[in-house]
C-alpha atoms as a PDB file:
ATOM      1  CA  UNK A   1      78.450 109.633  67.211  1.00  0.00           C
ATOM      2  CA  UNK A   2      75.489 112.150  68.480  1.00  0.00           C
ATOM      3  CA  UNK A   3      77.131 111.947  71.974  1.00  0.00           C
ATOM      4  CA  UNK A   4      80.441 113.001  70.548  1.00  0.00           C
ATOM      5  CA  UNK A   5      78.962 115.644  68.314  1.00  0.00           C
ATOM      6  CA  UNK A   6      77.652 117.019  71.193  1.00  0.00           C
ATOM      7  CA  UNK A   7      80.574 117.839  73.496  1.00  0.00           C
ATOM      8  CA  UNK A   8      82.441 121.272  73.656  1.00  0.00           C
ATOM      9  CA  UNK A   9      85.575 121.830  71.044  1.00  0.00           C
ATOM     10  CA  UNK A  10      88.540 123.412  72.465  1.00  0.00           C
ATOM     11  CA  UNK A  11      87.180 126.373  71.380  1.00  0.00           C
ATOM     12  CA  UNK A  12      84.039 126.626  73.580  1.00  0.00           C
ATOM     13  CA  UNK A  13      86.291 125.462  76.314  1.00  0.00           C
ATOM     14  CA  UNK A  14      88.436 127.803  76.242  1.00  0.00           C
ATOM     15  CA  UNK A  15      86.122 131.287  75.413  1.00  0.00           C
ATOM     16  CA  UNK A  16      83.911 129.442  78.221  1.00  0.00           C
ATOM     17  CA  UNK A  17      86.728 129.947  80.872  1.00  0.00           C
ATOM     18  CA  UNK A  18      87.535 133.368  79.666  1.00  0.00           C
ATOM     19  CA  UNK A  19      84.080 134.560  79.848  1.00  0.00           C
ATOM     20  CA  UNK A  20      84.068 133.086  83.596  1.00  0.00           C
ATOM     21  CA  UNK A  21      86.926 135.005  84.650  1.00  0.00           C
ATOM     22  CA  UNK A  22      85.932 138.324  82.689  1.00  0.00           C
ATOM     23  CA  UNK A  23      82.803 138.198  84.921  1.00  0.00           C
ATOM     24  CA  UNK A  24      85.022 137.082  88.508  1.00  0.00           C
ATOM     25  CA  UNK A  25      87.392 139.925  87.181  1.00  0.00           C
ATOM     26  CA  UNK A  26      84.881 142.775  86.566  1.00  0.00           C
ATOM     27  CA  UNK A  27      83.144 141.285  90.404  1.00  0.00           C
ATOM     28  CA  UNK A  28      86.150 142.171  91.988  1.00  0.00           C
ATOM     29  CA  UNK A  29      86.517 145.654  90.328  1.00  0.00           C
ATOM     30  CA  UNK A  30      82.568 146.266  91.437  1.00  0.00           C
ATOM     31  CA  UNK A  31      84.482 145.145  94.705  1.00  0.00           C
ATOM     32  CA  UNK A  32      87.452 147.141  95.124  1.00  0.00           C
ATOM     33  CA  UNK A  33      85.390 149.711  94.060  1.00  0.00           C
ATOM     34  CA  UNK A  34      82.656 149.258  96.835  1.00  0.00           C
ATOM     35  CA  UNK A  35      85.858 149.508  99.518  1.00  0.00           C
ATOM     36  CA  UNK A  36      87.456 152.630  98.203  1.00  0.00           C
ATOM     37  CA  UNK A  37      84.009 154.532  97.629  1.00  0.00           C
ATOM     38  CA  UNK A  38      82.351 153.252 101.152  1.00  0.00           C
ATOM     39  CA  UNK A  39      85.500 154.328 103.211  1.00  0.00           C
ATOM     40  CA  UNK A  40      86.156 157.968 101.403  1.00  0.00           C
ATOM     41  CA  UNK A  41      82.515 158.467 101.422  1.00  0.00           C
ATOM     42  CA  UNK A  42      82.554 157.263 105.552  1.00  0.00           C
ATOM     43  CA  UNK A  43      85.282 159.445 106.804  1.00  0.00           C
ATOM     44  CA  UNK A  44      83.966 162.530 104.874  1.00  0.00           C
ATOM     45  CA  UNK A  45      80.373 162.117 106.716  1.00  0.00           C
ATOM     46  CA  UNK A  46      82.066 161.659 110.367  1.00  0.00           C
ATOM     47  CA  UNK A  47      84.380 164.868 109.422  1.00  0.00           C
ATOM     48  CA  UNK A  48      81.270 166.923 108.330  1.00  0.00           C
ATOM     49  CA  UNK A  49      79.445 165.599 111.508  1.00  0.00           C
ATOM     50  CA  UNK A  50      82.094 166.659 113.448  1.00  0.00           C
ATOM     51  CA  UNK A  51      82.675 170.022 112.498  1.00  0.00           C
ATOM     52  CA  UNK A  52      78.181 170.556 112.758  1.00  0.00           C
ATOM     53  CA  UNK A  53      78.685 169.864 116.276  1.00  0.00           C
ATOM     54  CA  UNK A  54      81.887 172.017 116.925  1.00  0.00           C
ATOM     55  CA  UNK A  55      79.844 174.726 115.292  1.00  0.00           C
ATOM     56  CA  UNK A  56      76.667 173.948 116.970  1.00  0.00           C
ATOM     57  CA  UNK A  57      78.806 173.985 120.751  1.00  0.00           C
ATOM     58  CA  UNK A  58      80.364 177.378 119.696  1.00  0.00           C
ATOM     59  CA  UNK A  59      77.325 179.344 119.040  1.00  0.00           C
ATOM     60  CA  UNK A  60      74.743 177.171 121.226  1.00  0.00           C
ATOM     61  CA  UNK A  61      76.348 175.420 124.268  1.00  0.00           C
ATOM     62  CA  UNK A  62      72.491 174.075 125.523  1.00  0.00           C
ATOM     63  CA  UNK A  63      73.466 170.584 124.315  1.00  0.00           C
ATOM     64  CA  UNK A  64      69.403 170.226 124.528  1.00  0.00           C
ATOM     65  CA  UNK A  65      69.198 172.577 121.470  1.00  0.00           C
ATOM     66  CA  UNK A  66      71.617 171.011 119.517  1.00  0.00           C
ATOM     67  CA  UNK A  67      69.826 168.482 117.144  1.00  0.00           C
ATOM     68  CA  UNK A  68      67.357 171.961 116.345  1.00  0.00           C
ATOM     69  CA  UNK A  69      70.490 174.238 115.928  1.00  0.00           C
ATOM     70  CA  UNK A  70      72.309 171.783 113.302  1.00  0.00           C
ATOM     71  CA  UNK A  71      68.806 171.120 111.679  1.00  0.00           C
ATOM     72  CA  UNK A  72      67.925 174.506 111.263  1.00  0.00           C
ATOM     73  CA  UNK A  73      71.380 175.975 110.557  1.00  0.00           C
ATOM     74  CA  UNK A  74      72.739 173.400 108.045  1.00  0.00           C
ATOM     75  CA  UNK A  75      69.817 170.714 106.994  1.00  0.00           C
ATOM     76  CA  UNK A  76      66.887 173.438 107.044  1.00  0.00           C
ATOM     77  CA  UNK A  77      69.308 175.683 104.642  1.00  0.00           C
ATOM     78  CA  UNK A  78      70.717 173.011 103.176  1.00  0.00           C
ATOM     79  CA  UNK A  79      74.814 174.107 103.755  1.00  0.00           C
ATOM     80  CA  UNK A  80      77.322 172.498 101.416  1.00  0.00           C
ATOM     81  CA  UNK A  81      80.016 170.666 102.776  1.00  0.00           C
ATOM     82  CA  UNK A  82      82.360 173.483 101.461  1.00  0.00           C
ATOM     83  CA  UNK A  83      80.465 175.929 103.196  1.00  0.00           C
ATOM     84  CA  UNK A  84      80.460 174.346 106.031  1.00  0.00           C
ATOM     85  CA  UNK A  85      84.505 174.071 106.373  1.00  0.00           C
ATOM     86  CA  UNK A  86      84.732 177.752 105.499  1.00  0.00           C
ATOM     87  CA  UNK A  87      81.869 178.424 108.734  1.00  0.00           C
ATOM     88  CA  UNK A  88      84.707 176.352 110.713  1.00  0.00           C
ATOM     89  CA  UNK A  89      87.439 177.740 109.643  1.00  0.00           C
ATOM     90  CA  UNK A  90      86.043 181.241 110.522  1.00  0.00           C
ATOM     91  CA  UNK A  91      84.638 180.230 114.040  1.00  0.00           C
ATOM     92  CA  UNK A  92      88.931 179.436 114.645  1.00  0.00           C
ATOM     93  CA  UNK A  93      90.108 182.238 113.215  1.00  0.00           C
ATOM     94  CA  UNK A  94      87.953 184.766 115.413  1.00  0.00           C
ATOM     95  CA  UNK A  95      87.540 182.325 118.394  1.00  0.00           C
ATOM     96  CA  UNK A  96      90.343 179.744 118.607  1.00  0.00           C
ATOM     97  CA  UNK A  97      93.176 180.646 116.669  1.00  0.00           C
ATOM     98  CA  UNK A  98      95.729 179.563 118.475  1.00  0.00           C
ATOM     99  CA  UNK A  99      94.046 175.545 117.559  1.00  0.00           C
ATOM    100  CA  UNK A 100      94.499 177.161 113.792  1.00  0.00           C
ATOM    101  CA  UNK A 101      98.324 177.281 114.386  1.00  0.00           C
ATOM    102  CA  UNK A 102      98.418 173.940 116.212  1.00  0.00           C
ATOM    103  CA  UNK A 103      96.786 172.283 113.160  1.00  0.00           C
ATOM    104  CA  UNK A 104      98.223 175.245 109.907  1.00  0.00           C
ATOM    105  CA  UNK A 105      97.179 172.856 106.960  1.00  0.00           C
ATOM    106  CA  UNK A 106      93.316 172.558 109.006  1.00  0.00           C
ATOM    107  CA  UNK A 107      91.409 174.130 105.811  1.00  0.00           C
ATOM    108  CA  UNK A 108      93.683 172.780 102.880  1.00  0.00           C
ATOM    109  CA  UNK A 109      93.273 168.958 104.242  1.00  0.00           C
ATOM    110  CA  UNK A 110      89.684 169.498 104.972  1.00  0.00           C
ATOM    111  CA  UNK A 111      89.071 170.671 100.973  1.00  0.00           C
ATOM    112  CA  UNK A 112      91.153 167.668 100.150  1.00  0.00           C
ATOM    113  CA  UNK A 113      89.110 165.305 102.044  1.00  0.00           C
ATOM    114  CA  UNK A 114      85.704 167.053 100.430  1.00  0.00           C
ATOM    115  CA  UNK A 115      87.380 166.639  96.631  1.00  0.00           C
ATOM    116  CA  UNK A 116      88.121 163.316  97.525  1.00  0.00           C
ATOM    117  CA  UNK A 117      84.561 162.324  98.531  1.00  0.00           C
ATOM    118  CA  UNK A 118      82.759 164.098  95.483  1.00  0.00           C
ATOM    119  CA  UNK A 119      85.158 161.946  93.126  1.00  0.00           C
ATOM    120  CA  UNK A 120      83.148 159.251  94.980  1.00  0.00           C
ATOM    121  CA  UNK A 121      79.806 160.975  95.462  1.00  0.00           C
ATOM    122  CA  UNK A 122      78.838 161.734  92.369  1.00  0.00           C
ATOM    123  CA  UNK A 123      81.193 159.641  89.511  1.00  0.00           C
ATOM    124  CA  UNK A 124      80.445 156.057  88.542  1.00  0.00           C
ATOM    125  CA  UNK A 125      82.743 152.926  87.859  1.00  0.00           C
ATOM    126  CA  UNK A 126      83.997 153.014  83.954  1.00  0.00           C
ATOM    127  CA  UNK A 127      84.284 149.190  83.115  1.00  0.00           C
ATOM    128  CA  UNK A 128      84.885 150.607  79.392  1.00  0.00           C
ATOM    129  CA  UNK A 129      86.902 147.641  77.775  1.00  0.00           C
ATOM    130  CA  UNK A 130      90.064 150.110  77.282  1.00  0.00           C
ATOM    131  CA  UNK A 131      89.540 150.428  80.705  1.00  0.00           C
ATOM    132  CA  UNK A 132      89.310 146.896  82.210  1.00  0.00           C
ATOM    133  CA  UNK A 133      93.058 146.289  81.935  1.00  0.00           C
ATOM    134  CA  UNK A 134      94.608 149.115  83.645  1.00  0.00           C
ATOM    135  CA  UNK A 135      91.731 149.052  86.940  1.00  0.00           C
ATOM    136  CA  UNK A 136      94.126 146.266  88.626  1.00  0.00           C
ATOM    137  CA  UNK A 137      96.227 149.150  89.155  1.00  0.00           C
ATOM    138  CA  UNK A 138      93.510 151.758  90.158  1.00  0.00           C
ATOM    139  CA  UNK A 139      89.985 153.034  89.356  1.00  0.00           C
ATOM    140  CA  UNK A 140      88.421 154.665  86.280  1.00  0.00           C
ATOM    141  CA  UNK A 141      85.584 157.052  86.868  1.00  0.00           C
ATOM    142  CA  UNK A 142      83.282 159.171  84.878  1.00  0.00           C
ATOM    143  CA  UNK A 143      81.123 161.469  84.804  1.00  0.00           C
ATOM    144  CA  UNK A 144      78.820 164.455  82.876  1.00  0.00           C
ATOM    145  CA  UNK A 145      80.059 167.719  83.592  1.00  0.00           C
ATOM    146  CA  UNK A 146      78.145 170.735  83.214  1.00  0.00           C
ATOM    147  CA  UNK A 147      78.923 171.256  79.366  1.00  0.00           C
ATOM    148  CA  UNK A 148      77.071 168.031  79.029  1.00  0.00           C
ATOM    149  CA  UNK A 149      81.185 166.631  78.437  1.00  0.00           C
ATOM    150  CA  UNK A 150      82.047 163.028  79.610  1.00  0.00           C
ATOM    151  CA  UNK A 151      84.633 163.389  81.601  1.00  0.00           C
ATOM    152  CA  UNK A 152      86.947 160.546  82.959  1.00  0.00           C
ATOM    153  CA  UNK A 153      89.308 160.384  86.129  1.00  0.00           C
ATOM    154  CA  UNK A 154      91.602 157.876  86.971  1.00  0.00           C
ATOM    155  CA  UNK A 155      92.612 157.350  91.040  1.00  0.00           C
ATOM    156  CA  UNK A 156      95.737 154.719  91.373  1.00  0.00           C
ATOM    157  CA  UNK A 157      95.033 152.285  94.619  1.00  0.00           C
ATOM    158  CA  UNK A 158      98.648 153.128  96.406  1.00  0.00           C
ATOM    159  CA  UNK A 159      96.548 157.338  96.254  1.00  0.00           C
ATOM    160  CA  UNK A 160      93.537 156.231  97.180  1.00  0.00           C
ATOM    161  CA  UNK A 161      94.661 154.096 100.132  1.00  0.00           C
ATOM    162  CA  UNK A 162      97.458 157.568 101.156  1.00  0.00           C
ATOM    163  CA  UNK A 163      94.511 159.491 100.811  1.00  0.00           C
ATOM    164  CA  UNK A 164      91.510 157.411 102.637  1.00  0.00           C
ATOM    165  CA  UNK A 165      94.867 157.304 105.761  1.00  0.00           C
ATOM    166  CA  UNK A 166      95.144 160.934 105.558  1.00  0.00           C
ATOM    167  CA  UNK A 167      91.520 161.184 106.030  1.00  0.00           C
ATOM    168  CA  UNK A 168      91.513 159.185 109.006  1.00  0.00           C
ATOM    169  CA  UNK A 169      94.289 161.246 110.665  1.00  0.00           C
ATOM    170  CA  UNK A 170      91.984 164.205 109.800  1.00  0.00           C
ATOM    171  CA  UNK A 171      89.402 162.911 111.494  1.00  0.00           C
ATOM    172  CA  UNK A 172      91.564 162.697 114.605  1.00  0.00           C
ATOM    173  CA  UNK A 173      92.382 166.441 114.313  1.00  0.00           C
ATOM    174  CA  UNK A 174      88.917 167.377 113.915  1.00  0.00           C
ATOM    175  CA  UNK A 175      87.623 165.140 117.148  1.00  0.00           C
ATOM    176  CA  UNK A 176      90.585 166.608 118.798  1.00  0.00           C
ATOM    177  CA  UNK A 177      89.069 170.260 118.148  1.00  0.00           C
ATOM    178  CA  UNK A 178      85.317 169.232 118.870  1.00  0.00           C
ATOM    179  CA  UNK A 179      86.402 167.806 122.124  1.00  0.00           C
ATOM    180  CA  UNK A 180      88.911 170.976 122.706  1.00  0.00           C
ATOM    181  CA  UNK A 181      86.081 173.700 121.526  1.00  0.00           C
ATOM    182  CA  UNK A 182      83.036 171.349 123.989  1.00  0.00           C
ATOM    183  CA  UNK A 183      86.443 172.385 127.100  1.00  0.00           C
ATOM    184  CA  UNK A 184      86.169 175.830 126.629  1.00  0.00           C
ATOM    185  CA  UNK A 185      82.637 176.505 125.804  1.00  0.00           C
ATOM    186  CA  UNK A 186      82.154 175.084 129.126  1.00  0.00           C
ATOM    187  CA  UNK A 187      84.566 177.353 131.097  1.00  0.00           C
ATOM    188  CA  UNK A 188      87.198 174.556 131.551  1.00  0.00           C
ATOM    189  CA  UNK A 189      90.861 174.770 130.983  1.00  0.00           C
ATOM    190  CA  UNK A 190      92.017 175.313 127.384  1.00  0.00           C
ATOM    191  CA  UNK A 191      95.547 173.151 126.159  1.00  0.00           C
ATOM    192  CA  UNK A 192      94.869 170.298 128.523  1.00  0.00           C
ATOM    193  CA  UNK A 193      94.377 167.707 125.660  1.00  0.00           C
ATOM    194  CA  UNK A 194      97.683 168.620 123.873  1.00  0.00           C
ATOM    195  CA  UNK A 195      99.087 165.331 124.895  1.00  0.00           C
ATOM    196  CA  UNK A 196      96.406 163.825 122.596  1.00  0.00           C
ATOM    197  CA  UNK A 197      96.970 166.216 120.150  1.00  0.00           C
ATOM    198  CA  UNK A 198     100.903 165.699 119.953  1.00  0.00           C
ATOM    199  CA  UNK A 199      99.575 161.703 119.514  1.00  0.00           C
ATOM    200  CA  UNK A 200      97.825 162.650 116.743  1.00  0.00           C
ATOM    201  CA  UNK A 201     100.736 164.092 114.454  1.00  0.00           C
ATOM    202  CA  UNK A 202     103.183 161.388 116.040  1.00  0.00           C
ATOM    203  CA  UNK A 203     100.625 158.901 114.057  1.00  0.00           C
ATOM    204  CA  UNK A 204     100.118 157.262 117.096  1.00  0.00           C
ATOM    205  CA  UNK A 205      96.499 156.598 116.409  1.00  0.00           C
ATOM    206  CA  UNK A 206      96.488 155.798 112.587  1.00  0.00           C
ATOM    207  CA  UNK A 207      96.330 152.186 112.600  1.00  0.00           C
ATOM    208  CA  UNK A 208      93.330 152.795 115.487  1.00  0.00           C
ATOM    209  CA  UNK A 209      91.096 150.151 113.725  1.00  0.00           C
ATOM    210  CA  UNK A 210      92.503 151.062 110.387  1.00  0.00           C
ATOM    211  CA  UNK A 211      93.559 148.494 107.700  1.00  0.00           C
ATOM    212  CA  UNK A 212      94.760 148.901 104.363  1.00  0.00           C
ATOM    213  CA  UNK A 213      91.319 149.496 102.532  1.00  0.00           C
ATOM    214  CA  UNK A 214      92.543 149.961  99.074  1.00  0.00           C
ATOM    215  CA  UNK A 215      94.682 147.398  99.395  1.00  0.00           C
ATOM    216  CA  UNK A 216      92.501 144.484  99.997  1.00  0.00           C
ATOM    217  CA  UNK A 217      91.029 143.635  96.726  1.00  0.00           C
ATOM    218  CA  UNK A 218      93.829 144.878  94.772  1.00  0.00           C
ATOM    219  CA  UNK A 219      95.810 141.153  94.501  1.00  0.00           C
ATOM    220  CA  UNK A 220      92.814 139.120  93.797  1.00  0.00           C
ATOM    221  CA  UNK A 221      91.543 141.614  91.084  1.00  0.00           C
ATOM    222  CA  UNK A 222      95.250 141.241  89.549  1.00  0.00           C
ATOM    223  CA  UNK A 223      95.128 137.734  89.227  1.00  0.00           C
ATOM    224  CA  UNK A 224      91.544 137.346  88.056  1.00  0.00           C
ATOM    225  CA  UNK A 225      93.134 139.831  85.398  1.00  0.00           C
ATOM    226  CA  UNK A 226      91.405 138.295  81.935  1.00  0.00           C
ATOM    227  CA  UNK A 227      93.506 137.266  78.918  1.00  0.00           C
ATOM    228  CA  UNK A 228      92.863 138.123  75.370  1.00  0.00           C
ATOM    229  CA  UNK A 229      91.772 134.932  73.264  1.00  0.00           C
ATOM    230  CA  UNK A 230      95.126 134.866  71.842  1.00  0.00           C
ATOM    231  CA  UNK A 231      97.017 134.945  75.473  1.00  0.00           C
ATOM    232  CA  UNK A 232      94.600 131.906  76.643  1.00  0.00           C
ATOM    233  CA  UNK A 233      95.463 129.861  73.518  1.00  0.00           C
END
């Protein structure tokens, strides 16, 4: 009789299971999360690297003096990414334009890519309970703005993974103009690498060690979806 009195009704059972696959369920949102934040956040930092160095080989081509020129010009005075696009757009304009008209939507994609990041940066996972059931599709993200207002974004995964790809191709354009600018600082030819630039808006090189980050998690979070006690009855 104590043995039986002791063993789990239906009940337990059953709001034991759900609370297993609430916690698998909010795992794989920390999850998808993780991939979507550590890939926008990655090709943001290799872009901003990128255009220090272009910068750095316009106005300083001693490659010696390079770590000091980007330390003192953009750590030192601590430049914003924003600030730093607008420096690069402005060394094109009056240096290189003709890689401006090669490349027309240069600035608008870079801004894009910087938005994109901050989302990232400096919002936080909302695993709100309204929230929980609509993340298989996406992710929720909040933050305090500067009216001390919570505000709330929402990023669906097929944007996020267009927008991590586009990144990537922006990152091609960008090497492509490091490597062009490091040429002609040096005296050599300019419009030899046009071949690889041509590549680059063919999409030749998009799937260049590229999967489908946002993708990945997406199906397990789906079906680790949990049910309402009503649904699991």
């Amino acid at each position: 009789m104590d043995k039986k009195s002791t063993e789990p009704t239906i009940e337990e059972r059953l709001a034991s299971i759900e609370d297993a696959l609430q916690k698998k369920y909010v795992q794989m949102l920390f999850e998808h999360d993780r991939v979507i934040r550590s890939h926008a956040i990655y090709e943001a930092t290799a872009i901003e690297s990128l255009i220090e160095n272009i910068v750095a080989w316009h106005f300083c081509p001693d490659t010696e003096k390079h770590l000091l020129f980007i330390g003192l010009m953009f750590i030192t005075a601590e430049v914003s990414f924003s600030k730093k696009i607008n420096i690069l757009i402005k060394v094109l304009e009056n240096s290189y334009s003709d890689i401006l008209k090669d490349i027309p939507r240069l600035a608008n994609d870079l801004n894009s890519v910087r938005r994109f990041r901050n989302k990232f940066a400096h919002n936080e996972l909302n695993l709100h309970e309204d929230k929980l059931a609509a993340m298989k599709d996406g992710i929720h993200l909040r933050s305090i703005n500067r009216d001390g207002q919570m505000v709330e974004d929402f990023i669906p995964t097929a944007e996020a993974d267009k927008r991590i790809k586009a990144a990537q191709r922006l990152r091609w354009y960008v090497f492509y103009i490091w490597l062009e600018v490091q040429r002609r600082v040096k005296g050599e030819q300019a419009n030899q690498l046009k071949g690889f630039l041509d590549a680059i808006k063919a999409g030749a090189l998009d799937n260049f060690g590229q999967t489908d980050h946002a993708q990945e998690p997406a199906g397990e979070i789906a079906t680790a979806e949990p049910r309402s006690s009503k649904e699991s009855a």
